[in-house]
Protein backbone atom coordinates (compact mmCIF):
# COMPACT_ATOMS: atom_id res chain seq x y z
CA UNK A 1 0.00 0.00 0.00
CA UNK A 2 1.27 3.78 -1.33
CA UNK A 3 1.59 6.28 1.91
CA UNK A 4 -0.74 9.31 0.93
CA UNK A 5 1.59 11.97 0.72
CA UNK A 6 -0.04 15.64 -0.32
CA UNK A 7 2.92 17.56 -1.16
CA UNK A 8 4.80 18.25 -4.28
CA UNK A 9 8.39 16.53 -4.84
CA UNK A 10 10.53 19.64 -4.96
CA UNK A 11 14.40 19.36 -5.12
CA UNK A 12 16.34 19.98 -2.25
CA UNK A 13 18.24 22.53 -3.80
CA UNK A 14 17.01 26.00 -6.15
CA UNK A 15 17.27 25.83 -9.31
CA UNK A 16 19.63 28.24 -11.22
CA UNK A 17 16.59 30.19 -12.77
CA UNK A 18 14.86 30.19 -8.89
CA UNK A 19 18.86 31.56 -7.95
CA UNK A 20 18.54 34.31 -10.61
CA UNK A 21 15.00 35.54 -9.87
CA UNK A 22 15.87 35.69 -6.07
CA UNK A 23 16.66 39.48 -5.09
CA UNK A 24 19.76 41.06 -5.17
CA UNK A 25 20.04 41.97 -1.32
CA UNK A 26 18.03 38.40 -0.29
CA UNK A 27 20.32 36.45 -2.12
CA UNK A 28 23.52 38.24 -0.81
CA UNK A 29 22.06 37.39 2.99
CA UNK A 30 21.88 34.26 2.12
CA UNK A 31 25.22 33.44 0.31
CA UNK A 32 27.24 35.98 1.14
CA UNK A 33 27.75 39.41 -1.03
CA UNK A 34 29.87 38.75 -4.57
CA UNK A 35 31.11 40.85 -6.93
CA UNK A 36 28.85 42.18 -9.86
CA UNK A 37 29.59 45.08 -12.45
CA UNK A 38 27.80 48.33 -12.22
CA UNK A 39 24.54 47.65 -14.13
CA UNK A 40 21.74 50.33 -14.89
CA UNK A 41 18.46 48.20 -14.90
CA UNK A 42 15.04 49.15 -17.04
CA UNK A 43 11.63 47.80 -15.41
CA UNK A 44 8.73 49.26 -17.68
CA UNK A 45 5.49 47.94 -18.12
CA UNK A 46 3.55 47.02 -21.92
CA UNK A 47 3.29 50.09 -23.58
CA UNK A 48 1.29 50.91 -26.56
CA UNK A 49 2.55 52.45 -29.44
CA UNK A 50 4.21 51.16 -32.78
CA UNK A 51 7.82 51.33 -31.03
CA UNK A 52 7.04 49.03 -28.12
CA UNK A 53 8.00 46.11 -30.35
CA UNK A 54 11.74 47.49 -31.18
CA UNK A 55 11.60 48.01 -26.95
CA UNK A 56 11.71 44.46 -26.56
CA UNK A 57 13.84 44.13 -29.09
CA UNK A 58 16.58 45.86 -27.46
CA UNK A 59 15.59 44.68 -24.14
CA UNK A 60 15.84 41.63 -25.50
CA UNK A 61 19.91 42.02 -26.41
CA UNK A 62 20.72 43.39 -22.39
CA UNK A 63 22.62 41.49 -20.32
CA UNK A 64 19.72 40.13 -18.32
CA UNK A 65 16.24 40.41 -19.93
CA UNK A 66 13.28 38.77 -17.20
CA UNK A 67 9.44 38.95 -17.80
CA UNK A 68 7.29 39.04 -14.49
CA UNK A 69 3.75 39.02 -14.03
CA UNK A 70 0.69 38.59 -16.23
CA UNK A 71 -1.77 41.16 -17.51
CA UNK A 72 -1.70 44.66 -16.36
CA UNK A 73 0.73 43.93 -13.68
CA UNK A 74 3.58 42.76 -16.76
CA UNK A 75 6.82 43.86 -16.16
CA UNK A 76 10.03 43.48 -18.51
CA UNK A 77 13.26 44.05 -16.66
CA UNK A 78 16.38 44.91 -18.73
CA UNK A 79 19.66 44.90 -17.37
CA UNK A 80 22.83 46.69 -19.17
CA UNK A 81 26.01 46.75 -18.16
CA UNK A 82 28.02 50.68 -18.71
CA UNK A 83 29.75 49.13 -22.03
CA UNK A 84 25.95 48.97 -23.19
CA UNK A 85 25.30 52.24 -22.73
CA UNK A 86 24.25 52.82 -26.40
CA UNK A 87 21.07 50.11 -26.15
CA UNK A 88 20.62 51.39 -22.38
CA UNK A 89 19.97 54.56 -24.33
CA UNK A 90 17.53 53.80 -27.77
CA UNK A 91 15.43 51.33 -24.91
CA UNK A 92 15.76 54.62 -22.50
CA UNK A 93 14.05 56.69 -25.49
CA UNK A 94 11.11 54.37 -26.38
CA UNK A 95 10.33 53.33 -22.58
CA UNK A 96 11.47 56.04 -20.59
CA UNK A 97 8.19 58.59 -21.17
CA UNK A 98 6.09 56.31 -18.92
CA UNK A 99 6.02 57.43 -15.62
CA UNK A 100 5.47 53.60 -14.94
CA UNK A 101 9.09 53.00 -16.10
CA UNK A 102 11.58 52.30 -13.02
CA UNK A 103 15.50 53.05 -13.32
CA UNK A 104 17.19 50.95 -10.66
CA UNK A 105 20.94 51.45 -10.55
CA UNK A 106 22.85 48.08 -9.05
CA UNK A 107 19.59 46.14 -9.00
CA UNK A 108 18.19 49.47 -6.69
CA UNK A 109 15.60 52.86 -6.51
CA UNK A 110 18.18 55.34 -5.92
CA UNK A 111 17.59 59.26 -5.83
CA UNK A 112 18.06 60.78 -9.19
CA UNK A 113 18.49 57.89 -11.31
CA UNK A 114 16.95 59.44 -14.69
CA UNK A 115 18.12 62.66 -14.01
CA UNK A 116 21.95 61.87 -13.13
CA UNK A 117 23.15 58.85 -13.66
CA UNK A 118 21.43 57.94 -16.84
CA UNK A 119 23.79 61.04 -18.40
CA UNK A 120 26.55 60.00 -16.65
CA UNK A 121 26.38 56.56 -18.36
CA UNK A 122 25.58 58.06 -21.72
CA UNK A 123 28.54 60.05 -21.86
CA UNK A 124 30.67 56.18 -22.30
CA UNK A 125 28.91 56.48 -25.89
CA UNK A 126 31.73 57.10 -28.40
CA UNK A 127 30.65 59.80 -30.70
C-alpha cells in the first residue's frame, strides 16, 4: 500500500533560474555578497505604441532580460552593463516617457536615477 503523501516533490536545492530571480540583497544574505559590475536596470510595463516592439527588441539584447507578471501587472526588466550604454539609451528613449518605467541602478531605486546617472552613463557612448 502507497503512503498518501499531499505535497509536491521539490528538489532539495534552487534551481539556477529560482537563484537568478531571487533578489539582489536576499540572495547576498543568504550566500554571502559577490562581486557584480555596475549595471543600470530598465523595469517598464507594456506600452502601446508602434515602437514598443523594437523596446523588446533591445531589451531583449541586455545582459539580463526577465518577464514578471501577467496582464496589467507585466513587467520586462532589462539589465545593461556601462559598455551597453548605447542600447541602455535607444530602450531609455522608447520606454522612458512612462512614468510607470523604473531606473534601478545596481539592481536598486536610488535618488536621481533618470536625471543623473542615466547622463553619466551616456557620456561612455563614443561619438
Amino acid at each position: 500500500m502507497e503512503p498518501f503523501w499531499p505535497y509536491a516533490e521539490l528538489p532539495e536545492q534552487p534551481t539556477d533560474d529560482e537563484l537568478a530571480a531571487l533578489d539582489p540583497d536576499l540572495h547576498d544574505a543568504l550566500f554571502g555578497a559577490r562581486p557584480r559590475p555596475f549595471s543600470i536596470t530598465l523595469v517598464f510595463p507594456e506600452l502601446d505604441g508602434p515602437t514598443f516592439g523594437r523596446a523588446l527588441e533591445l531589451a531583449r539584447q541586455s545582459a539580463e532580460f526577465r518577464e514578471t507578471g501577467s496582464g496589467a501587472a507585466r513587467r520586462y526588466r532589462a539589465r545593461f552593463l556601462s559598455s551597453d550604454a548605447l542600447r541602455l539609451r535607444d530602450l531609455f528613449q522608447i520606454v522612458g516617457p512612462s512614468d510607470d518605467t523604473e531606473v534601478l541602478i545596481d539592481d536598486r531605486p536610488v535618488p536621481y536615477a533618470r536625471e543623473l546617472w542615466l547622463p553619466l552613463v551616456w557620456l561612455l557612448i563614443a561619438r
